[in-house]
N, C-alpha and C. Protein backbone atom coordinates (compact mmCIF):
# COMPACT_ATOMS: atom_id res chain seq x y z
N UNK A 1 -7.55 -14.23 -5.25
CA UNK A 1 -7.37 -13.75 -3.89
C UNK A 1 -6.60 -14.78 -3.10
N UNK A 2 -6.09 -14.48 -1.76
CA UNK A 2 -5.22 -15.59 -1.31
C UNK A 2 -6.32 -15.62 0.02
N UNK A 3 -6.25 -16.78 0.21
CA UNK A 3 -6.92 -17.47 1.15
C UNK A 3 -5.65 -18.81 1.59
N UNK A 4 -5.86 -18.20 3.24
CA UNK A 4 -4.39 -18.93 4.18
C UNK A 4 -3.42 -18.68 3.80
N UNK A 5 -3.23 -17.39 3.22
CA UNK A 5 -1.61 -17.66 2.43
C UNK A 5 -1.51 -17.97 0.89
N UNK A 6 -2.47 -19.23 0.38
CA UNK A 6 -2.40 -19.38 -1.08
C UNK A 6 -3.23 -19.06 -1.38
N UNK A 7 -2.83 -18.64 -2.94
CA UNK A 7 -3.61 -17.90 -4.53
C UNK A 7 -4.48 -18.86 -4.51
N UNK A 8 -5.76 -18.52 -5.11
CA UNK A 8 -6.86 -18.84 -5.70
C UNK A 8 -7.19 -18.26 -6.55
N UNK A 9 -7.10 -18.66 -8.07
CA UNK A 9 -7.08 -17.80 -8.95
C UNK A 9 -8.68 -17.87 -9.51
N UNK A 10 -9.40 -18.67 -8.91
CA UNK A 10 -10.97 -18.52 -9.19
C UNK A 10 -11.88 -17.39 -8.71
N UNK A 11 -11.22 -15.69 -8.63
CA UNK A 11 -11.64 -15.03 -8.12
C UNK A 11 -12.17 -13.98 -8.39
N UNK A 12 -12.78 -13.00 -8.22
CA UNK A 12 -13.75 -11.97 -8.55
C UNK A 12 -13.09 -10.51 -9.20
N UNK A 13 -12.05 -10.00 -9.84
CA UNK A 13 -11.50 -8.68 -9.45
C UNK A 13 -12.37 -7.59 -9.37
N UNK A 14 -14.16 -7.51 -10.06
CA UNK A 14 -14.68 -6.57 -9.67
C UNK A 14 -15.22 -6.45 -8.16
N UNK A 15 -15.02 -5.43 -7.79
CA UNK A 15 -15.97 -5.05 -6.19
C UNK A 15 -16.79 -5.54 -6.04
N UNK A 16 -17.37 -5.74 -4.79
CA UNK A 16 -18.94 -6.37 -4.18
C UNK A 16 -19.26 -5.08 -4.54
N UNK A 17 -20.94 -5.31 -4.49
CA UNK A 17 -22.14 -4.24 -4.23
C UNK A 17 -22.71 -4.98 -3.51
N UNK A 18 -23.63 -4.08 -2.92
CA UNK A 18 -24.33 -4.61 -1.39
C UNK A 18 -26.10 -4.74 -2.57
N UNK A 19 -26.75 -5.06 -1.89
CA UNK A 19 -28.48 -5.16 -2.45
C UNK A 19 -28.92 -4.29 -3.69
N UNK A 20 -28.42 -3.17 -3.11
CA UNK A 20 -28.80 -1.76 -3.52
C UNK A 20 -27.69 -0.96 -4.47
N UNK A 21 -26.83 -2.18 -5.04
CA UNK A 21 -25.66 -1.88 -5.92
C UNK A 21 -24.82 -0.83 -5.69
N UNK A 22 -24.74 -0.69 -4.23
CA UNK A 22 -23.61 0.32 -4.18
C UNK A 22 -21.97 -0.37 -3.73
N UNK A 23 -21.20 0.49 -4.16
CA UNK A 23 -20.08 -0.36 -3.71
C UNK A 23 -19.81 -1.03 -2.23
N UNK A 24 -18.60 -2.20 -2.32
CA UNK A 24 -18.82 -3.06 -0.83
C UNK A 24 -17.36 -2.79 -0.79
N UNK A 25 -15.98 -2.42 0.02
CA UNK A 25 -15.36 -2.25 -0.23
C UNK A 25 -14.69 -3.22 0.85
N UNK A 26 -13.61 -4.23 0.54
CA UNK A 26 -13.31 -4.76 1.38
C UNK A 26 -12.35 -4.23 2.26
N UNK A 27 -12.46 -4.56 3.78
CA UNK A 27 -11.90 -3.68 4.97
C UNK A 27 -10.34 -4.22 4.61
N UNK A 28 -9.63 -2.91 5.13
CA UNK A 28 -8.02 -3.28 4.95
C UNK A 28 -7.58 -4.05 6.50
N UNK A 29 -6.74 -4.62 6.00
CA UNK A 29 -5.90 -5.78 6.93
C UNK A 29 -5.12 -5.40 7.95
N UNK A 30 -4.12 -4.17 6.99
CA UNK A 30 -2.81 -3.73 8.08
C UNK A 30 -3.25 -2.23 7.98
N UNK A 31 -3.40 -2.00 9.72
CA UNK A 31 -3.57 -0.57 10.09
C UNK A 31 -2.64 0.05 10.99
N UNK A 32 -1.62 -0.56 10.84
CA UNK A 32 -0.41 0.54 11.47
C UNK A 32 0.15 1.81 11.22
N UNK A 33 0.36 2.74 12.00
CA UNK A 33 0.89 3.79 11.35
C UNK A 33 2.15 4.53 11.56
N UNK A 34 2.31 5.12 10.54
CA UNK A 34 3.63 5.80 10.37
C UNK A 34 3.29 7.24 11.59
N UNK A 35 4.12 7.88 12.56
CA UNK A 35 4.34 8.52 13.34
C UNK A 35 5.34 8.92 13.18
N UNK A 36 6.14 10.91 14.08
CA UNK A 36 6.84 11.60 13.68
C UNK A 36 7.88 10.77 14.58
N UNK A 37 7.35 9.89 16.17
CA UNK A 37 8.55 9.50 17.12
C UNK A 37 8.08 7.75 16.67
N UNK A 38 7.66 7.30 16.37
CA UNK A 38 7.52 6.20 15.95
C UNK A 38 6.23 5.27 17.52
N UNK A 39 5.87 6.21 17.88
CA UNK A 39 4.69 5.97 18.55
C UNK A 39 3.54 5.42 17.97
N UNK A 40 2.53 4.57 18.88
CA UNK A 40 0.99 3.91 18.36
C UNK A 40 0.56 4.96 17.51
N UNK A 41 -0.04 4.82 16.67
CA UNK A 41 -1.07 5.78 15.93
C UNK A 41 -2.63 5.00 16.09
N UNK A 42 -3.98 5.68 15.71
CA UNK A 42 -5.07 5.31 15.98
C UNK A 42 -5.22 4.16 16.28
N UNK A 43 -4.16 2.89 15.07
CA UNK A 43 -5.09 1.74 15.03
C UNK A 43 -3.56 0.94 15.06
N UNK A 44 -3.56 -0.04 15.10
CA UNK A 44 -2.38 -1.04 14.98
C UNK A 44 -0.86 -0.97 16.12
N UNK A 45 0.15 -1.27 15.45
CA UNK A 45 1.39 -1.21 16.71
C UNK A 45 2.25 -0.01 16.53
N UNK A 46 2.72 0.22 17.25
CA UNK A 46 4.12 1.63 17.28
C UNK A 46 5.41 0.95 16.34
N UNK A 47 6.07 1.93 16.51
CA UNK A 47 7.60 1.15 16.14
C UNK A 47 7.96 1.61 14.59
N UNK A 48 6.72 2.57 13.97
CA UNK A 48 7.32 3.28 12.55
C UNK A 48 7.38 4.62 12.29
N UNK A 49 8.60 4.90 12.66
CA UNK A 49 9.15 6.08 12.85
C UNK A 49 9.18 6.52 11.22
N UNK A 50 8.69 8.05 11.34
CA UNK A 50 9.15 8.97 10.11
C UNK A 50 10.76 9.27 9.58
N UNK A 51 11.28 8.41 8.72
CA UNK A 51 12.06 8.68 8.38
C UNK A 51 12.57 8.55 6.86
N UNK A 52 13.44 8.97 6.72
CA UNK A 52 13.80 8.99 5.13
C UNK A 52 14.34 8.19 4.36
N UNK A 53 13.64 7.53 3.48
CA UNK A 53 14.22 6.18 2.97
C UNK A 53 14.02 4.77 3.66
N UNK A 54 13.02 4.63 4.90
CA UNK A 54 12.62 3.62 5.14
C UNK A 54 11.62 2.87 4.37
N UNK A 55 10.93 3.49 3.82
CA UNK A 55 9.37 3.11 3.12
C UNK A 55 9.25 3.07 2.02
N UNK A 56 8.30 2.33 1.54
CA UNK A 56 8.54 2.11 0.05
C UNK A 56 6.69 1.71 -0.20
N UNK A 57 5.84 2.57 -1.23
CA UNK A 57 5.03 2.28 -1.56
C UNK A 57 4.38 1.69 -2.99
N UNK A 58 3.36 0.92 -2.61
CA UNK A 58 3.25 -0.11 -4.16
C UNK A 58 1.56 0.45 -4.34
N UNK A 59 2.25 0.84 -5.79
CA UNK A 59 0.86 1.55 -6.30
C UNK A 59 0.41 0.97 -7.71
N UNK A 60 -0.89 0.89 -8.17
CA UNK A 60 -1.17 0.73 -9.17
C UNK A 60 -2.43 2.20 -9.63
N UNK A 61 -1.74 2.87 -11.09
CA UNK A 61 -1.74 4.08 -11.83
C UNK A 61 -3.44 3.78 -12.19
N UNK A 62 -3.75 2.53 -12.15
CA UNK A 62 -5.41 2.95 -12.43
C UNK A 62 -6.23 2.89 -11.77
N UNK A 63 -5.46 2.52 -10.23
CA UNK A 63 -6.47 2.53 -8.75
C UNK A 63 -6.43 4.31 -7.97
N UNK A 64 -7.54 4.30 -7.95
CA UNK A 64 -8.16 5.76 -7.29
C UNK A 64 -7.55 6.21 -5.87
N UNK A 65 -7.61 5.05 -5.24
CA UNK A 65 -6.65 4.79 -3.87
C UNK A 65 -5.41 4.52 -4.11
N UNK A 66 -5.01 4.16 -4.85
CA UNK A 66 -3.80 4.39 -4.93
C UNK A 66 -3.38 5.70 -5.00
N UNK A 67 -3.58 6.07 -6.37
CA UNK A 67 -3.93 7.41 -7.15
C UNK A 67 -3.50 8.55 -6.01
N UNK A 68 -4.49 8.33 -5.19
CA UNK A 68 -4.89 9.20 -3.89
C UNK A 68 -3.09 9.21 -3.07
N UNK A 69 -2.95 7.87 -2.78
CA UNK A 69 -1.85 8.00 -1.95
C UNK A 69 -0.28 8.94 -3.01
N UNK A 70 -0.64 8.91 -3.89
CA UNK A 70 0.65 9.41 -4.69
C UNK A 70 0.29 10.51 -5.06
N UNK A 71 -0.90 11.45 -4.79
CA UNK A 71 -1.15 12.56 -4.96
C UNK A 71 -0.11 13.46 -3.50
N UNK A 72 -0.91 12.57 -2.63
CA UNK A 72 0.00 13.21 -0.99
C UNK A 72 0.76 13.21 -0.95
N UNK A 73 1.75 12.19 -1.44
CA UNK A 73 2.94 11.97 -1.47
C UNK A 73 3.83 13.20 -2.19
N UNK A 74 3.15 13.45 -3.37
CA UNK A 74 3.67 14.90 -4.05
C UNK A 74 3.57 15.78 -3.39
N UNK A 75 1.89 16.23 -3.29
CA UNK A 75 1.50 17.38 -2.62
C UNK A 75 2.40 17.48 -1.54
N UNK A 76 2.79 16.54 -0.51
CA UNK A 76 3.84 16.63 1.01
C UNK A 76 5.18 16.98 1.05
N UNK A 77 5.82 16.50 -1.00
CA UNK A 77 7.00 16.61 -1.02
C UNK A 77 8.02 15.72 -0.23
N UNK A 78 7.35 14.34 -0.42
CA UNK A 78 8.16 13.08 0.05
C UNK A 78 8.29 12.83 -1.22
N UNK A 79 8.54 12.83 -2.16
CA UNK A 79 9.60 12.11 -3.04
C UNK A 79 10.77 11.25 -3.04
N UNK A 80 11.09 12.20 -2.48
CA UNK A 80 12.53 11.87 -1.96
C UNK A 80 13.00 10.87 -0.78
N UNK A 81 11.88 10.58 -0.28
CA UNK A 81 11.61 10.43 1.09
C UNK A 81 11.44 9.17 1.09
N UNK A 82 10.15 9.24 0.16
CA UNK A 82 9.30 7.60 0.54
C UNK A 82 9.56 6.68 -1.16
N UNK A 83 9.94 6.17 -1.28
CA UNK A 83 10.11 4.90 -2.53
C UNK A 83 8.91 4.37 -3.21
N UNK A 84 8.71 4.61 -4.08
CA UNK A 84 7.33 4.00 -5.38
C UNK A 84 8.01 2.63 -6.57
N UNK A 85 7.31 1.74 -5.80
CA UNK A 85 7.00 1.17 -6.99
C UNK A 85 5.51 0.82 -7.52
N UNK A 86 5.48 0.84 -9.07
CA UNK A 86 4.75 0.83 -9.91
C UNK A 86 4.10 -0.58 -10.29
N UNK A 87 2.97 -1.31 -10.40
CA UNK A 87 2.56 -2.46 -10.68
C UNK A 87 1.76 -2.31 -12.02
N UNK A 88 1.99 -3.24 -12.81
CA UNK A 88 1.45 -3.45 -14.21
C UNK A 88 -0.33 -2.87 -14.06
N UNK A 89 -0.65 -2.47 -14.72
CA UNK A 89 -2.05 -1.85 -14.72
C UNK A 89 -3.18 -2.97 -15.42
N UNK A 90 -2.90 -3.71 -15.62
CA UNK A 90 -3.59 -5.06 -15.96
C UNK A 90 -3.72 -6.05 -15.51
N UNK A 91 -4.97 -6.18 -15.15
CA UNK A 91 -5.07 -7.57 -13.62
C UNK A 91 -4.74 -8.84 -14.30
N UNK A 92 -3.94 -9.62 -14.11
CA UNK A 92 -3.36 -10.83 -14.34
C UNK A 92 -4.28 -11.91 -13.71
N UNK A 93 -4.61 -13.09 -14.01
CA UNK A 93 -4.85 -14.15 -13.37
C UNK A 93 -4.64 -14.28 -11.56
N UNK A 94 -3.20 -14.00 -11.27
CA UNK A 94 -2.89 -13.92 -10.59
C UNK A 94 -2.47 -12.14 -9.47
N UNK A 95 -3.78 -11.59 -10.12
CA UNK A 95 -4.17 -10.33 -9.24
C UNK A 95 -2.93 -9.25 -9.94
N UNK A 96 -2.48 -8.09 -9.12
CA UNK A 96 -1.75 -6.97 -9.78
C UNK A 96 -0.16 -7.54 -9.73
N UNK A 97 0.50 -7.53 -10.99
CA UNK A 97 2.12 -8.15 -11.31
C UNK A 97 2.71 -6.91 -11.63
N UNK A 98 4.39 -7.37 -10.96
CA UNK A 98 5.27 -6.41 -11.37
C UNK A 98 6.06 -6.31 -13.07
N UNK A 99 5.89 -5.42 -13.24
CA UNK A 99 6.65 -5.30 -14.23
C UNK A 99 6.02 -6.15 -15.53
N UNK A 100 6.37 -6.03 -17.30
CA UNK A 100 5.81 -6.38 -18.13
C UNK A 100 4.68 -5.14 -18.80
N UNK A 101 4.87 -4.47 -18.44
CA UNK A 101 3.97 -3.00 -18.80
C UNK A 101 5.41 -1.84 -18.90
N UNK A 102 4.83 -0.70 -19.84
CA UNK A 102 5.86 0.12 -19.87
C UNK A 102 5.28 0.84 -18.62
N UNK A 103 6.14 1.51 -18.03
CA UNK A 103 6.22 2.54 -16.66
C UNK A 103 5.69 1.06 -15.71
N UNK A 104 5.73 0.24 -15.37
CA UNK A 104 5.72 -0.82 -14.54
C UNK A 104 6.63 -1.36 -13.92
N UNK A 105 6.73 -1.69 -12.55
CA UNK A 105 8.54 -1.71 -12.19
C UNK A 105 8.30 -3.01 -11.76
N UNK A 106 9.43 -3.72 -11.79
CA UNK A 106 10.39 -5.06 -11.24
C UNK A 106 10.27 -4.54 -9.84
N UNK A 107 9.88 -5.51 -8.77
CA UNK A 107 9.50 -5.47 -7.16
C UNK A 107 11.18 -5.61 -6.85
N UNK A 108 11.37 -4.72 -6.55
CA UNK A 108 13.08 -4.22 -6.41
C UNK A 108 13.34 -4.74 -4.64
N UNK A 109 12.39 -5.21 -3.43
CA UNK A 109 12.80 -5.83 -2.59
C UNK A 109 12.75 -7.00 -2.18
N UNK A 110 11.78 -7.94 -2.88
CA UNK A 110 12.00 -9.27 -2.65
C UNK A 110 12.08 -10.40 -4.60
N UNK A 111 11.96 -9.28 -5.51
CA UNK A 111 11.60 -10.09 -6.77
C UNK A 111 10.84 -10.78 -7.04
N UNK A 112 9.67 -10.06 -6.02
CA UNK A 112 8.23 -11.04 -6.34
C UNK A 112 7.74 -10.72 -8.04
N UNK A 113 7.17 -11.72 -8.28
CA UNK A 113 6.21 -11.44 -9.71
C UNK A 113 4.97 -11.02 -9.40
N UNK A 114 4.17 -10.97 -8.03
CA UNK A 114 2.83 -11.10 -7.91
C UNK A 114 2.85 -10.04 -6.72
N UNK A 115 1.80 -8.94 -6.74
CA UNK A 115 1.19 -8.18 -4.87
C UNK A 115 1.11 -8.78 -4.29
N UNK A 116 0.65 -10.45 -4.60
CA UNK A 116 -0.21 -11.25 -2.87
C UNK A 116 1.30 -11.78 -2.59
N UNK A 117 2.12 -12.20 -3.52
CA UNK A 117 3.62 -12.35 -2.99
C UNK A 117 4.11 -11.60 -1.62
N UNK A 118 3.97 -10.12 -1.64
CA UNK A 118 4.31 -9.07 -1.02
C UNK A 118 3.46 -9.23 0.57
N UNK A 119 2.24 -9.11 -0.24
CA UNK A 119 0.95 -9.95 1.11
C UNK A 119 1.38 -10.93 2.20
N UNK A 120 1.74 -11.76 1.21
CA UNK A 120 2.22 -13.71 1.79
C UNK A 120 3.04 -13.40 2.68
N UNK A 121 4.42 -12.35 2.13
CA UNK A 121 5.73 -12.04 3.08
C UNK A 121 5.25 -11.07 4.72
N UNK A 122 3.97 -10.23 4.80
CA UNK A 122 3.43 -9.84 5.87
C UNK A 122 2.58 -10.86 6.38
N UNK A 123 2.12 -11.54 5.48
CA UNK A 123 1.21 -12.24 6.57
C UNK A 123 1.21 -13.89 5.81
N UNK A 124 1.80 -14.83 6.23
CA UNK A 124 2.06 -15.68 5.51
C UNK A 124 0.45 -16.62 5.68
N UNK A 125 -0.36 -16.22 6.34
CA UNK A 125 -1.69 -16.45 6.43
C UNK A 125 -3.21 -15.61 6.01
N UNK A 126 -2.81 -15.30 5.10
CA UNK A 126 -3.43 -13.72 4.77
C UNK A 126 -4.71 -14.35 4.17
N UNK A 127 -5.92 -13.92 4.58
CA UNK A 127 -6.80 -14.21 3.54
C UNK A 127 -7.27 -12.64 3.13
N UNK A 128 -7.96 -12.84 1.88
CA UNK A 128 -8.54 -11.54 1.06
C UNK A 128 -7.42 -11.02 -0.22
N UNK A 129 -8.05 -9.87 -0.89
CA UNK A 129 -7.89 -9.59 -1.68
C UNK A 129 -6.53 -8.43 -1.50
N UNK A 130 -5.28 -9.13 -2.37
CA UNK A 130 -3.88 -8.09 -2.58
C UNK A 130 -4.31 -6.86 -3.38
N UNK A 131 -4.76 -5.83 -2.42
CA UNK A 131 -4.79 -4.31 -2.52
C UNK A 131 -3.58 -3.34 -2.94
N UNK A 132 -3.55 -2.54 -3.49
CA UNK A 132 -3.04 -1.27 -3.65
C UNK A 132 -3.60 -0.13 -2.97
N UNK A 133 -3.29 0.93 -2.47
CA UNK A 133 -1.74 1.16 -2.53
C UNK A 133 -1.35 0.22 -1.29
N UNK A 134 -0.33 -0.01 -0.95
CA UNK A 134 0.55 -0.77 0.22
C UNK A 134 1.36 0.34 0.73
N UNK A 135 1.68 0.15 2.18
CA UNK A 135 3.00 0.85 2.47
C UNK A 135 4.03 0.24 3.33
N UNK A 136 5.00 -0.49 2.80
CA UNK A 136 5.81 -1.13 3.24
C UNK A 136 7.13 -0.60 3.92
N UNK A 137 7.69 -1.04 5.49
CA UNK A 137 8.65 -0.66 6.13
C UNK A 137 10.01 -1.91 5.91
N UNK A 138 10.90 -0.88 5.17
CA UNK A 138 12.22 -1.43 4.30
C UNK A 138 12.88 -1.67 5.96
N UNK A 139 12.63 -1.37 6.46
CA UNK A 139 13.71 -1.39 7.85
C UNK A 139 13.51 -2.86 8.67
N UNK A 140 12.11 -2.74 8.56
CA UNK A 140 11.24 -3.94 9.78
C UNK A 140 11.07 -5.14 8.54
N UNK A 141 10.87 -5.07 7.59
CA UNK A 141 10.28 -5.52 6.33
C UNK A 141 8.97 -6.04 6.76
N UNK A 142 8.34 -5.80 7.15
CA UNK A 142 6.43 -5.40 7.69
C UNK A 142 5.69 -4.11 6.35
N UNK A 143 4.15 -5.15 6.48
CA UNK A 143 3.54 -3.95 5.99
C UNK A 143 3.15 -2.95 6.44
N UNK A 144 3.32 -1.78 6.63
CA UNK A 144 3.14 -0.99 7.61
C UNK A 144 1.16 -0.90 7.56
N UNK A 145 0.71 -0.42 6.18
CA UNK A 145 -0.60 0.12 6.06
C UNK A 145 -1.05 -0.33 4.76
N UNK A 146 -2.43 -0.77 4.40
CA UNK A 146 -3.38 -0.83 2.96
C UNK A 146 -4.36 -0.12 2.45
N UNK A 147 -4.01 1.04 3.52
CA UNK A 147 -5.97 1.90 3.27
C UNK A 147 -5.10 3.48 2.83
N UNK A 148 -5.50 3.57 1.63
CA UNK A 148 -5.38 5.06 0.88
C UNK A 148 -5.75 5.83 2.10
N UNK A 149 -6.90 6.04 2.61
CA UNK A 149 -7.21 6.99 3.86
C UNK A 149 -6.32 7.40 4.86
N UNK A 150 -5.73 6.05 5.35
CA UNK A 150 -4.52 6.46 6.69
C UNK A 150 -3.28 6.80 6.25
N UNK A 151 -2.91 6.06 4.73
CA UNK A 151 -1.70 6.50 4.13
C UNK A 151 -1.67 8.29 3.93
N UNK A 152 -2.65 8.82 3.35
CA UNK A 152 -3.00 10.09 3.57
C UNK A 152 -2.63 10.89 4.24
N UNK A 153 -2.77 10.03 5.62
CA UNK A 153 -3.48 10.99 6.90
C UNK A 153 -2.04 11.00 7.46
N UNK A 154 -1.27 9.70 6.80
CA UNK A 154 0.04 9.47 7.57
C UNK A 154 1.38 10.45 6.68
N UNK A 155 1.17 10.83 6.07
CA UNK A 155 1.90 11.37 4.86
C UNK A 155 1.64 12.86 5.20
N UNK A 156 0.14 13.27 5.10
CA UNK A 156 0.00 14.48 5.99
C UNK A 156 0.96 15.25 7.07
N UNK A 157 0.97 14.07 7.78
CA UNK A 157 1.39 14.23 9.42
C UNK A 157 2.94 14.08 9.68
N UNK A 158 3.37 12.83 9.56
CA UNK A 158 4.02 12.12 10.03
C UNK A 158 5.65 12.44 9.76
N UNK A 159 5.71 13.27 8.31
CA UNK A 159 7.15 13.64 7.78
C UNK A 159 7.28 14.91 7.53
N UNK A 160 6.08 15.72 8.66
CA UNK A 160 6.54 17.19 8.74
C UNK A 160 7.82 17.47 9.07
N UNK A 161 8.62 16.98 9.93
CA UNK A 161 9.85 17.39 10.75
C UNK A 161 11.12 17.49 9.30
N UNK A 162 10.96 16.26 8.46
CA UNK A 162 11.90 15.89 7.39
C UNK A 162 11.31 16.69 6.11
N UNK A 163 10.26 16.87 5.73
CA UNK A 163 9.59 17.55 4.57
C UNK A 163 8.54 18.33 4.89
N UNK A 164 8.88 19.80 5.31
CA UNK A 164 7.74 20.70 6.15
C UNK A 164 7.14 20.93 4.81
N UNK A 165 5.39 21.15 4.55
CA UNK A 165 4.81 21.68 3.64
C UNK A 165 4.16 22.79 4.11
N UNK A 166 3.40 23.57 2.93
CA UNK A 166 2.67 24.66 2.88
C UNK A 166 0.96 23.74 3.00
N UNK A 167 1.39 22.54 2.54
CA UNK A 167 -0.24 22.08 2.34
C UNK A 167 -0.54 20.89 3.61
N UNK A 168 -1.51 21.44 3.79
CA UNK A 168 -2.91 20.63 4.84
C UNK A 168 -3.92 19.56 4.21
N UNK A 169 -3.48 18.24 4.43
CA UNK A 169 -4.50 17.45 3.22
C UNK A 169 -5.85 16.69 4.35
């Protein structure tokens, strides 16, 4: 996990459980959201407008939340829209790495080897654990969002005008 910015590779990759062994899920960091005029959304700052080819999301194929965010992404018919890259499905020493797995991609905007790389570049003080899915703004180069839930909710909403759907998620 990175703590201030640097890796600590002495770290946990399974989840907390609380007393009563249920999962502990750690709270996400960046809660900004994507909007149709680039207005505040619930939680975080304005300024990320729905548009096509700004965004680029980092997913890993054996996270559920992730999973989740690339289901919407279909179901919404942003394909085209929003940019995927793929992270090796095998936790490394150094948390989720690009590329070195088949269907695993090379981090095509800064050539990081590492997620908390990606982390470091939003928050060069970041403590906690480099999550999937991410949703990163190619325009601002900011993370926009880390929580499968709002990515959802933002994918739902936000790129009706550019990709109208039949589906309500």
């Amino acid at each position: 996990m990175l703590v201030d910015g640097k890796w600590v590779e002495s770290w946990q990759p399974v989840q907390k459980a609380d007393k009563k062994g249920r999962f502990v899920r750690q709270v996400s960091s960046f809660r900004n959201w994507i909007t149709p005029d680039g207005s505040a959304g619930p939680t975080g700052d304005g300024g990320f407008e729905a548009e096509a080819g700004r965004y680029r999301l980092y997913v890993a194929l054996i996270c559920p939340w992730a999973s989740r965010a690339l289901i919407a992404r279909r179901l919404k018919g942003l394909e085209g829209l929003i940019q995927v890259t793929v992270v090796n499905p095998v936790m490394s020493d150094q948390g989720w790495q690009f590329g070195g797995y088949d269907g695993a991609d090379e981090d095509p905007l800064f050539g990081a080897a590492y997620l908390h790389e990606i982390y470091t570049r939003a928050d060069p003080h970041f403590t906690g654990r480099a999550t999937v899915p991410v949703l990163w703004d190619m325009k601002r180069n900011v993370m926009v969002n880390n929580e499968s839930a709002d990515i959802v909710r933002m994918f739902d909403t936000a790129f009706e005008a550019l990709a109208p759907s039949e589906y309500r998620l």
